[in-house]
Protein backbone atom coordinates (compact mmCIF):
# COMPACT_ATOMS: atom_id res chain seq x y z
CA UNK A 1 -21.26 15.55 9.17
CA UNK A 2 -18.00 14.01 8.21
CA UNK A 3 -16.56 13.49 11.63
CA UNK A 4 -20.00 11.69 12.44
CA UNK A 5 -19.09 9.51 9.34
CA UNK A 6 -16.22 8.77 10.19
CA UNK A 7 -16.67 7.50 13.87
CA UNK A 8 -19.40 5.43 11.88
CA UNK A 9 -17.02 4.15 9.47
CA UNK A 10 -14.54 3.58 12.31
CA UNK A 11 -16.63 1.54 14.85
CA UNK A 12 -17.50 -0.58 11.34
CA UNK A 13 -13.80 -1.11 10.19
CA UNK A 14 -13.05 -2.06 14.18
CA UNK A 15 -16.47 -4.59 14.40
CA UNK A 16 -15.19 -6.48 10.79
CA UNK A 17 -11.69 -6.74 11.03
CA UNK A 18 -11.42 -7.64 15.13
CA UNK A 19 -15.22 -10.00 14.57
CA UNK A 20 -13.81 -12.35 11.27
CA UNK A 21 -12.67 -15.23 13.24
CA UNK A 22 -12.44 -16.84 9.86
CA UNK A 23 -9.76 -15.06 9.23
CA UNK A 24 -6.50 -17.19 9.87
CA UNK A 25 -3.77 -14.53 9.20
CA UNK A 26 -5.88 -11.84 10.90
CA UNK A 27 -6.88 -13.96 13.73
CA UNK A 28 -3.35 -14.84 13.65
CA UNK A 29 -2.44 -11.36 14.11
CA UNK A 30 -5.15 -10.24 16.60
CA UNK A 31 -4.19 -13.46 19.00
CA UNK A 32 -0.66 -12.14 19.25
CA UNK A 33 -1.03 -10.30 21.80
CA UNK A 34 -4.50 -8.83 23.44
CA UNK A 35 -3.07 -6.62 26.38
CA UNK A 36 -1.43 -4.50 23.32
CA UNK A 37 -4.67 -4.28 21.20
CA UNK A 38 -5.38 -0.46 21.85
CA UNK A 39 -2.89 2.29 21.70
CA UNK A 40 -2.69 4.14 24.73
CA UNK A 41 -2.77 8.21 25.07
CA UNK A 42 0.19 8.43 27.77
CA UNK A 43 3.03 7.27 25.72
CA UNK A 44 6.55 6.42 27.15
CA UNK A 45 9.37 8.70 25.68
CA UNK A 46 10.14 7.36 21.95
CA UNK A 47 13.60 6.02 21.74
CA UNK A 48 16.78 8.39 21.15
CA UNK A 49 17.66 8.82 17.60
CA UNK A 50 21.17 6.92 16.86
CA UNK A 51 20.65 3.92 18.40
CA UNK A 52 20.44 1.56 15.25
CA UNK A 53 17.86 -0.49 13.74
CA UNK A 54 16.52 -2.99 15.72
CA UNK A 55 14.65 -6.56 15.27
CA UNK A 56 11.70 -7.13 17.91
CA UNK A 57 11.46 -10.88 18.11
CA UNK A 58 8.36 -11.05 19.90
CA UNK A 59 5.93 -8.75 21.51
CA UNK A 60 4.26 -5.20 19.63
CA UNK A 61 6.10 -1.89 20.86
CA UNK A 62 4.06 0.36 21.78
CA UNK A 63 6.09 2.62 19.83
CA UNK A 64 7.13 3.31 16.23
CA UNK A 65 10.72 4.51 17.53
CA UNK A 66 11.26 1.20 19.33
CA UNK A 67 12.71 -0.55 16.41
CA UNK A 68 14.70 2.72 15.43
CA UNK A 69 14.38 2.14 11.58
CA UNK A 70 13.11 5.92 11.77
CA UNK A 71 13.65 9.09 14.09
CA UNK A 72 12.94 12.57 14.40
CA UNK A 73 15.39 15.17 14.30
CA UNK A 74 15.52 19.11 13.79
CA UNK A 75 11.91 18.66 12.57
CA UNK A 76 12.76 15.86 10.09
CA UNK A 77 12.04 12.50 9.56
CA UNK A 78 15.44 10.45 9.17
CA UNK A 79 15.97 7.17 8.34
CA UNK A 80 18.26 5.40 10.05
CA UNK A 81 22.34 5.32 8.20
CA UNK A 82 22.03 1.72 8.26
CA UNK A 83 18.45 1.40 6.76
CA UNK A 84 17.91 1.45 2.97
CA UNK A 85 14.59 3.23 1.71
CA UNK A 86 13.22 1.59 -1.98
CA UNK A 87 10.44 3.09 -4.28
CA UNK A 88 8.79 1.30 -6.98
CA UNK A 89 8.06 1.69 -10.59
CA UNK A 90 4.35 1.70 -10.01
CA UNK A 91 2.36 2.37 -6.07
CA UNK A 92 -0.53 1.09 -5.17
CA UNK A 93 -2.95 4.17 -5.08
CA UNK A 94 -4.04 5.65 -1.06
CA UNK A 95 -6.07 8.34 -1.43
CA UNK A 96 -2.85 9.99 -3.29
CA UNK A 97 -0.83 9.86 -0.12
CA UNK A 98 2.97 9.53 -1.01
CA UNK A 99 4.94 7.14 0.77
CA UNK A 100 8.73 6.40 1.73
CA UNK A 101 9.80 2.69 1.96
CA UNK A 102 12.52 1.64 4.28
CA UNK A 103 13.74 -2.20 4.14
CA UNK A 104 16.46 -3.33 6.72
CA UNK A 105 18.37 -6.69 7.56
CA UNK A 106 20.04 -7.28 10.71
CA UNK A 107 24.12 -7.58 10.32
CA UNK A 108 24.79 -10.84 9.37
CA UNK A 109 21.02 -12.00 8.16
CA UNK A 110 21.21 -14.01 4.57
CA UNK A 111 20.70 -11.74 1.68
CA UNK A 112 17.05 -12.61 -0.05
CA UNK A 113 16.49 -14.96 -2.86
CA UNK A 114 15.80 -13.65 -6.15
CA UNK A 115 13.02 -14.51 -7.97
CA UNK A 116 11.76 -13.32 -11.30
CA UNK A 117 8.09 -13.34 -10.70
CA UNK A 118 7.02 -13.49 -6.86
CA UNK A 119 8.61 -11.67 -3.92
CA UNK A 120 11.92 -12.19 -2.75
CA UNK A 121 12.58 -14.85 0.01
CA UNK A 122 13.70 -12.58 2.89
CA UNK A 123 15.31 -13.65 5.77
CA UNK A 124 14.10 -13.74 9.41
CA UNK A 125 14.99 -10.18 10.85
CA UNK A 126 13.81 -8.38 8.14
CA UNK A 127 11.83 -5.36 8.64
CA UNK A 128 9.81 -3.20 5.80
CA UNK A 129 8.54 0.07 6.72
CA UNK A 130 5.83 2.48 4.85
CA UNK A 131 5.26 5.59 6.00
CA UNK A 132 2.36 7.47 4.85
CA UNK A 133 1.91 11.07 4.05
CA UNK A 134 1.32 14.44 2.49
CA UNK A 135 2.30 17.53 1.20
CA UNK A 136 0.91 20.39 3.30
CA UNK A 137 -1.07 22.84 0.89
CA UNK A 138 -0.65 26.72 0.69
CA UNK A 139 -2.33 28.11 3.48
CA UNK A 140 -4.07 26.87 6.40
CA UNK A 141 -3.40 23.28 6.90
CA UNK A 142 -6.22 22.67 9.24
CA UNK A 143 -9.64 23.46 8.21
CA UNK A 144 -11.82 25.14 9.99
CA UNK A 145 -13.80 21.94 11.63
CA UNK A 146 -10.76 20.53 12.58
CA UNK A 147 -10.04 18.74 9.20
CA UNK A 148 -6.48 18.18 8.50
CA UNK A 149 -5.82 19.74 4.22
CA UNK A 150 -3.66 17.68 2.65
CA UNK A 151 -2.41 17.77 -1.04
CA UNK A 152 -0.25 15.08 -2.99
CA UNK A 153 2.99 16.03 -5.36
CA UNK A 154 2.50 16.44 -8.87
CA UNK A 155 2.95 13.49 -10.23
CA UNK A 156 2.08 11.57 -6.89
CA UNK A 157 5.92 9.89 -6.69
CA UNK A 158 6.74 8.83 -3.25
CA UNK A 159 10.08 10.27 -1.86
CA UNK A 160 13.64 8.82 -1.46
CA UNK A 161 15.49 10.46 0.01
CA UNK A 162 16.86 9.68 3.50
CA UNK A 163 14.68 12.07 5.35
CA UNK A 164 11.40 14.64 5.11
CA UNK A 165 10.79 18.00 6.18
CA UNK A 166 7.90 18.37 8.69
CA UNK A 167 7.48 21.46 8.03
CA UNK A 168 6.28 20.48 4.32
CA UNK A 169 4.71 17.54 4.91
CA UNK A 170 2.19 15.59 7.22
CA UNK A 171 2.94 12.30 8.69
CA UNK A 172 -0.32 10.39 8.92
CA UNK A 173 0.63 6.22 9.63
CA UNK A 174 3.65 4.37 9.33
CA UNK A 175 3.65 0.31 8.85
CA UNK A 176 6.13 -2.09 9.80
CA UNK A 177 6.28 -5.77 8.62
CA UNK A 178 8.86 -7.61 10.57
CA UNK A 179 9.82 -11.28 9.38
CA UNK A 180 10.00 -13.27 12.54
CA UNK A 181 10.47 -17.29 12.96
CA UNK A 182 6.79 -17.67 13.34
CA UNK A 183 6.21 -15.92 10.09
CA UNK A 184 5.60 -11.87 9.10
CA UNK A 185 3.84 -9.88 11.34
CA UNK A 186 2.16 -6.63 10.18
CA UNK A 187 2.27 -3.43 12.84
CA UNK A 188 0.29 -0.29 12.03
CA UNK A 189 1.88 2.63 14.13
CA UNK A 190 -0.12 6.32 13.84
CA UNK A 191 1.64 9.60 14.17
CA UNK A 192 0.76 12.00 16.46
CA UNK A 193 -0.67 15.72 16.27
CA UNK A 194 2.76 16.92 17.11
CA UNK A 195 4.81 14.76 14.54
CA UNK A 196 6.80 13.73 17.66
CA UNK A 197 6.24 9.82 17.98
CA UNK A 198 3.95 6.98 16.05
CA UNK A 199 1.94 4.71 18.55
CA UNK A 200 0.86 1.45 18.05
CA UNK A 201 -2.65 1.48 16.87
CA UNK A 202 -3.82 -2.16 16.26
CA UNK A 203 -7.69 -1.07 16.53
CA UNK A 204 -6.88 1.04 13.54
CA UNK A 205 -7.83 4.98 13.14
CA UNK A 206 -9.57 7.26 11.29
CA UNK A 207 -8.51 10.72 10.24
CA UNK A 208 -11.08 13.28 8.67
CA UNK A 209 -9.26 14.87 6.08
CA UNK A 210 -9.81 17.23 3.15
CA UNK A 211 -7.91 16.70 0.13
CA UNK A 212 -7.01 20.38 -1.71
CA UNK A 213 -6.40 19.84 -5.65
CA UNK A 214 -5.67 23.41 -6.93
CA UNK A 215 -9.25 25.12 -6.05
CA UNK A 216 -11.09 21.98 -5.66
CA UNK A 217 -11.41 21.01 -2.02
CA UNK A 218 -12.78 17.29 -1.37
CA UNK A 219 -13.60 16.28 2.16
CA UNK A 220 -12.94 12.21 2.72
CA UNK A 221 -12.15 9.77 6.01
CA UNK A 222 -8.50 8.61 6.06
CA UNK A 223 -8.44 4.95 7.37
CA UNK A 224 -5.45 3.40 8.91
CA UNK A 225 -6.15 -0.25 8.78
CA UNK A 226 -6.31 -2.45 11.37
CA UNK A 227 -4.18 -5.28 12.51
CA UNK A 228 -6.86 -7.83 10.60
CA UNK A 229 -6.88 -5.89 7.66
CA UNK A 230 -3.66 -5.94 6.96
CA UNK A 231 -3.99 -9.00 6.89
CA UNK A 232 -6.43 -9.03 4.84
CA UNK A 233 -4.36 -7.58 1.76
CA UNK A 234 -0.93 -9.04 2.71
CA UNK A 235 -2.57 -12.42 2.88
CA UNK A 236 -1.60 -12.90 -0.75
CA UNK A 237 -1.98 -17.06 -0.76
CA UNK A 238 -5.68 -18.12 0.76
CA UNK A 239 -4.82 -21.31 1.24
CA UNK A 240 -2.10 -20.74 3.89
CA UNK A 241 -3.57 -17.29 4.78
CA UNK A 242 -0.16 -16.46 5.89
CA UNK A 243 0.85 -12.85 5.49
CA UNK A 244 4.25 -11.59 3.52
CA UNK A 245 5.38 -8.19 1.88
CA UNK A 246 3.26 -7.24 -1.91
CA UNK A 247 5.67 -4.81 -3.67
CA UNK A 248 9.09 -6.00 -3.22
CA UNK A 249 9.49 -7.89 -6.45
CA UNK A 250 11.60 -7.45 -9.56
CA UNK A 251 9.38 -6.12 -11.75
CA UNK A 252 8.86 -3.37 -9.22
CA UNK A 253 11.67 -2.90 -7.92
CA UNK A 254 13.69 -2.39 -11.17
CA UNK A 255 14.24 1.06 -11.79
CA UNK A 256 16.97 3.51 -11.60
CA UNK A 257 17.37 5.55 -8.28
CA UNK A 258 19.42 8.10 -6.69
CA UNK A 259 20.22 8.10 -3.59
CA UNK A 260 22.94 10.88 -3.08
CA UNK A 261 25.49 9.05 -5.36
CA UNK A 262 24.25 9.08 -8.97
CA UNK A 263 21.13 7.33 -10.31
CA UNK A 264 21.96 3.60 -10.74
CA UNK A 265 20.00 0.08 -10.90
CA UNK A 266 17.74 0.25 -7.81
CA UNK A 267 18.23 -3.92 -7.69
CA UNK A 268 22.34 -3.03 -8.12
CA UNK A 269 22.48 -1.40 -5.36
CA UNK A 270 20.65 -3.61 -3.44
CA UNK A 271 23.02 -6.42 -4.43
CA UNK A 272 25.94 -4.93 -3.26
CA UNK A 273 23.91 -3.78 -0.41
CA UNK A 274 23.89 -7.93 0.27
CA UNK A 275 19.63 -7.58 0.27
CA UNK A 276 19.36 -9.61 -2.69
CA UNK A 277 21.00 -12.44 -3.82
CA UNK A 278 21.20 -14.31 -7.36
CA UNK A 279 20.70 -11.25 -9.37
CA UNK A 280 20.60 -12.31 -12.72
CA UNK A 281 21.84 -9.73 -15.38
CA UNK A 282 19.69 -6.85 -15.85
CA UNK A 283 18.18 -7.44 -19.06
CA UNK A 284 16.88 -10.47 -18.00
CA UNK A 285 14.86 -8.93 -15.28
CA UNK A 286 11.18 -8.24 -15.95
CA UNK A 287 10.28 -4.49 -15.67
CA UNK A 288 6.96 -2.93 -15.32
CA UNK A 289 6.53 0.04 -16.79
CA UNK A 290 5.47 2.83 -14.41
CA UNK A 291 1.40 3.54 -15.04
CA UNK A 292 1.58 7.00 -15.83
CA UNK A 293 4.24 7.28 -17.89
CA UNK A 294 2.86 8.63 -21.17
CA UNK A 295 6.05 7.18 -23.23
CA UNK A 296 4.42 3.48 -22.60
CA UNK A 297 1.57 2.11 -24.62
CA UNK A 298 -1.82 2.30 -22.99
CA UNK A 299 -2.33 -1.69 -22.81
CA UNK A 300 1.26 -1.68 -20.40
CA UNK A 301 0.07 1.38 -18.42
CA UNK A 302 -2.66 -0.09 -17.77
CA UNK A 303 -1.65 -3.94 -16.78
CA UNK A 304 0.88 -1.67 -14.39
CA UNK A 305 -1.74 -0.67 -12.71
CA UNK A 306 -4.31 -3.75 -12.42
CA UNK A 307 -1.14 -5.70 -10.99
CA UNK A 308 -0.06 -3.36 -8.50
CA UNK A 309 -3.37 -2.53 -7.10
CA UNK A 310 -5.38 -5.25 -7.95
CA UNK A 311 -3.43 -8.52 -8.22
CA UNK A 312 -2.37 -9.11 -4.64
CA UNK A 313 -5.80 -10.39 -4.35
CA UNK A 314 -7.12 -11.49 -7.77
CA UNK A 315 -4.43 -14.21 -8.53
CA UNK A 316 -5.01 -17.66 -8.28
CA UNK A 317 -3.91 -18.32 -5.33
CA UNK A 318 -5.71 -14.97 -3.77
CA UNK A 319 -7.89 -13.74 -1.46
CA UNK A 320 -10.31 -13.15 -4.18
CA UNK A 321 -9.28 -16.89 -6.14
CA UNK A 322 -13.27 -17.52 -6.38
CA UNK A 323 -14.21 -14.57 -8.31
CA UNK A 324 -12.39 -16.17 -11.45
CA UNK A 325 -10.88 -12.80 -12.06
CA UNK A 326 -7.03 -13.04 -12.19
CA UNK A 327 -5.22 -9.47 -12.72
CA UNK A 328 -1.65 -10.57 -12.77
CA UNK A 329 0.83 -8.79 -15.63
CA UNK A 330 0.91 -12.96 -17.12
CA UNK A 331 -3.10 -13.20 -17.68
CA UNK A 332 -3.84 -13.15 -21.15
CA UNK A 333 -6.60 -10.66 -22.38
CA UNK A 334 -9.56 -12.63 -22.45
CA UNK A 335 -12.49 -13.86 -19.66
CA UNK A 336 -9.71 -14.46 -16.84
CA UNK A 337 -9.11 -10.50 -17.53
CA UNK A 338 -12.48 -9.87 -17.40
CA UNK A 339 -13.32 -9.14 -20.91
CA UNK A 340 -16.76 -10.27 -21.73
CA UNK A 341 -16.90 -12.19 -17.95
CA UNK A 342 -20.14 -12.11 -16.06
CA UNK A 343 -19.35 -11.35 -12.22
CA UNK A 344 -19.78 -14.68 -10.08
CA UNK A 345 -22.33 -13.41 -7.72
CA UNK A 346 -24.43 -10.08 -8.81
CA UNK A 347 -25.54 -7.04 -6.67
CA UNK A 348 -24.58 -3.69 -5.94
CA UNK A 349 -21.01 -4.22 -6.79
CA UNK A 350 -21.88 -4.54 -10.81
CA UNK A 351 -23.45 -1.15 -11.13
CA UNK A 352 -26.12 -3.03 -13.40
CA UNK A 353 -22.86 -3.86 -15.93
CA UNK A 354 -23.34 -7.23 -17.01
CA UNK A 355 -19.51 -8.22 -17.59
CA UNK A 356 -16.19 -6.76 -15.97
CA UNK A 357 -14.71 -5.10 -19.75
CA UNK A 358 -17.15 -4.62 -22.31
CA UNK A 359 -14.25 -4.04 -24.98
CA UNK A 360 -14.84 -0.96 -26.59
CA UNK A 361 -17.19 0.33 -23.79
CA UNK A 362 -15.53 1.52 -20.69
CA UNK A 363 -18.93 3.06 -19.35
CA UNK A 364 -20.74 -0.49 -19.45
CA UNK A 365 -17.85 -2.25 -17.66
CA UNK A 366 -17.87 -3.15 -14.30
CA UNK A 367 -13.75 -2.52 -13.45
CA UNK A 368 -14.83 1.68 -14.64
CA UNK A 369 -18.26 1.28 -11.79
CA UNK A 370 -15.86 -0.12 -8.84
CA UNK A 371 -12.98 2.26 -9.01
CA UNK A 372 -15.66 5.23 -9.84
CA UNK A 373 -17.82 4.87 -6.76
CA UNK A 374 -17.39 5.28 -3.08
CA UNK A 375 -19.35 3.03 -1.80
CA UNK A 376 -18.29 0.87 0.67
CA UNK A 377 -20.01 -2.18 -0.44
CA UNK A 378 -19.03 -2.11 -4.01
CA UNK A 379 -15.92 -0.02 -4.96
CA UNK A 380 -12.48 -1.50 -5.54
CA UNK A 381 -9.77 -2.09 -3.76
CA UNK A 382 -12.21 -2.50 -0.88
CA UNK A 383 -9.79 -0.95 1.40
CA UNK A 384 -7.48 2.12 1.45
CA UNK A 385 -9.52 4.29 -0.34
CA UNK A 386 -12.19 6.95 0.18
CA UNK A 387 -11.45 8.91 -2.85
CA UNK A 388 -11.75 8.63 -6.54
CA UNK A 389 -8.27 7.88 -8.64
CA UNK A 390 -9.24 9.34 -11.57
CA UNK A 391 -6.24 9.30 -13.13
CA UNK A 392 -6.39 5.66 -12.71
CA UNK A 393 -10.15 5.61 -13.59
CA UNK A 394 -9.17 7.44 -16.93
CA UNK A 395 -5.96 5.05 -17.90
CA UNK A 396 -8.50 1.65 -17.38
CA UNK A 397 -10.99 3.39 -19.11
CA UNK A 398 -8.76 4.71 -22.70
CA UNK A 399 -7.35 0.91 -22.35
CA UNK A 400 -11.15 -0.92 -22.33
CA UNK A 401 -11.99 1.74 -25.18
CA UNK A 402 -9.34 0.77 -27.23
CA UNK A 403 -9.91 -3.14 -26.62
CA UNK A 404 -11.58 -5.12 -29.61
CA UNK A 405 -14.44 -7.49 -29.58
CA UNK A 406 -18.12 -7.93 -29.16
CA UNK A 407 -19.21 -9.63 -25.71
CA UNK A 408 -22.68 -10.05 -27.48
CA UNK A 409 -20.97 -13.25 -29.53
């Protein structure tokens, strides 16, 4: 029944994100180039490992190994020597896939602008890659319908270090951004059952997967986005609709890492790296705290994790601008939070809550109904999820509990 569900859910995501014409950074994207739209099943060779990052101008490779950020080798995935992978202090939740980060400027490219607040200005020639993936669980990793069992680390941190074992893990997608002169361009590339190579998938996929948490086993459909789709997230301004990186800002990105050398500043490094440029000192630098870190108050765990999975959208300048819901770290606690606000249009997506926080009252807000169900049509984020955070679920819900206030006056 799942795999029929998720052809279903497949042919869906490929009608709405290549059909939304109104779209300009997805039609953007799915204009680009329309002999390259679906990957094709007899791939070339992917390129030898060791022959140094590489900046595609124009054009989609076919292939993930084309612009040789990554490569596999002895049954590992490297990152290039000259490639710097990043984590941040707080990840948007994917159906508790871990991810590595990889960011890369071409010899001789400008170092970003700082900035305190948005993302940094990166040059053209940058490319940002995410790789998605997964612990393998004890056992059996396929199940016995086919479905690939995945599991997530303890504490659901992404990995730094400079390569994974495949033997441990399971690739499942790996995104590139690339800043080129006509602006960012957003690449999904899927790995295939042999962990050999990642092929350009611009149709998107669909995985059926089952998700092992100690005995509990809970079958859900992976969904690698398509090219529109991405757009549809990394489309951060609505009036230009253009499309740009989320997560590398300095809030996020300020944190200690360790790379081999000793744990140091994580924006440091990337200064001497020549990444970043203008670093102020670094106690002037905002930090957000990371959202499951029990040593922060509630209130800042919780903020951490509206703004890194909710605010690329609801911001003023957003995809989601109309709802009146802003979710940036900056909003003050009141209506433009949500507390005590009616939702602009009702339906489904309310759960028969009348306001998004009832203070006090996590069960009769709307923000506890969206991230609880599955639902297509109502849950939040809209995309990149087919299971329940309930970590997440149980952080927004202590925080609306411990709010103060009576929406009734």
């Amino acid at each position: 029944m799942l795999q029929a569900l998720a052809t279903l859910l497949l042919a869906a995501a490929i009608l709405i994100g290549c059909g939304n014409s109104s779209d300009p950074a997805g039609q953007q994207q799915a204009d680009a180039d329309p002999a390259e739209s679906v990957a094709t099943t007899n791939a070339p060779e992917p390129s030898p490992p060791g022959v140094g990052p590489i900046f595609v101008d124009e054009g989609n490779p076919e292939l993930l190994s084309d612009w040789a950020q990554l490569s596999i080798e002895n049954n590992q995935l490297v990152v290039d020597d000259a490639v710097t992978p990043y984590t941040l202090n707080s990840a948007l939740f994917s159906d508790h896939a871990s991810k590595l980060r990889t960011i890369w400027l071409p010899e001789g490219a400008d170092a970003a602008d700082y900035d305190n607040d948005d993302v940094f200005s990166f040059p053209v020639g940058t490319v940002i890659t995410k790789t998605f993936y997964y612990l393998l669980p004890d056992g059996d990793p396929a199940a016995s319908n086919g479905e690939r069992r995945v599991t997530s680390s303890p504490d659901g941190s992404s990995d730094i270090d400079r390569m994974l074992d495949l033997s441990l893990v399971r690739l499942v997608e790996t995104r590139v951004l690339a800043h080129r002169a006509s602006g960012w361009v957003a690449l999904p590339y899927v790995w295939d059952d042999e962990q050999t190579h990642a092929t350009l998938s611009r149709t998107g996929d669909l995985q059926p997967m089952v998700f092992v948490d100690g005995v509990e086993e809970t079958p859900f459909p992976y969904v690698v986005p398509n090219v529109n789709q991405c757009a549809g997230c990394h489309a951060t301004n609505h009036t230009t609709g253009l499309i740009r990186p989320i997560g590398p800002k300095a809030r996020h990105l300020n944190t200690d890492i360790d790379l081999g050398d000793g744990a140091s500043s994580q924006l440091v490094q990337w200064s001497n790296l020549g990444l970043v440029t203008g670093l102020p000192e670094l106690a002037d630098i905002p930090r957000s705290v990371v959202w499951n870190d029990d040593t922060a108050s509630v209130a800042e765990r919780a903020r951490a994790y509206l703004d890194i999975n909710c605010a690329h959208c609801h911001n003023e300048n957003g995809p989601a601008d109309t709802s009146g819901l802003f979710l940036e770290p900056t909003t003050e606690v009141g209506p433009r939070l949500g507390v005590c606000k009616p939702p602009v249009a009702a339906g489904t997506g309310t759960g028969d809550r009348r306001v998004g926080i009832s203070p006090g009252h996590p069960e009769d807000s709307i923000f506890v109904f969206r991230m609880t169900t599955t639902d297509p049509g109502a849950m939040m984020p809209e995309l990149g999820r087919g299971l329940i955070h309930q970590d997440g679920v149980d952080i927004i819900s202590e925080w609306i509990a411990s709010l103060e206030g009576d929406c009734a006056n």
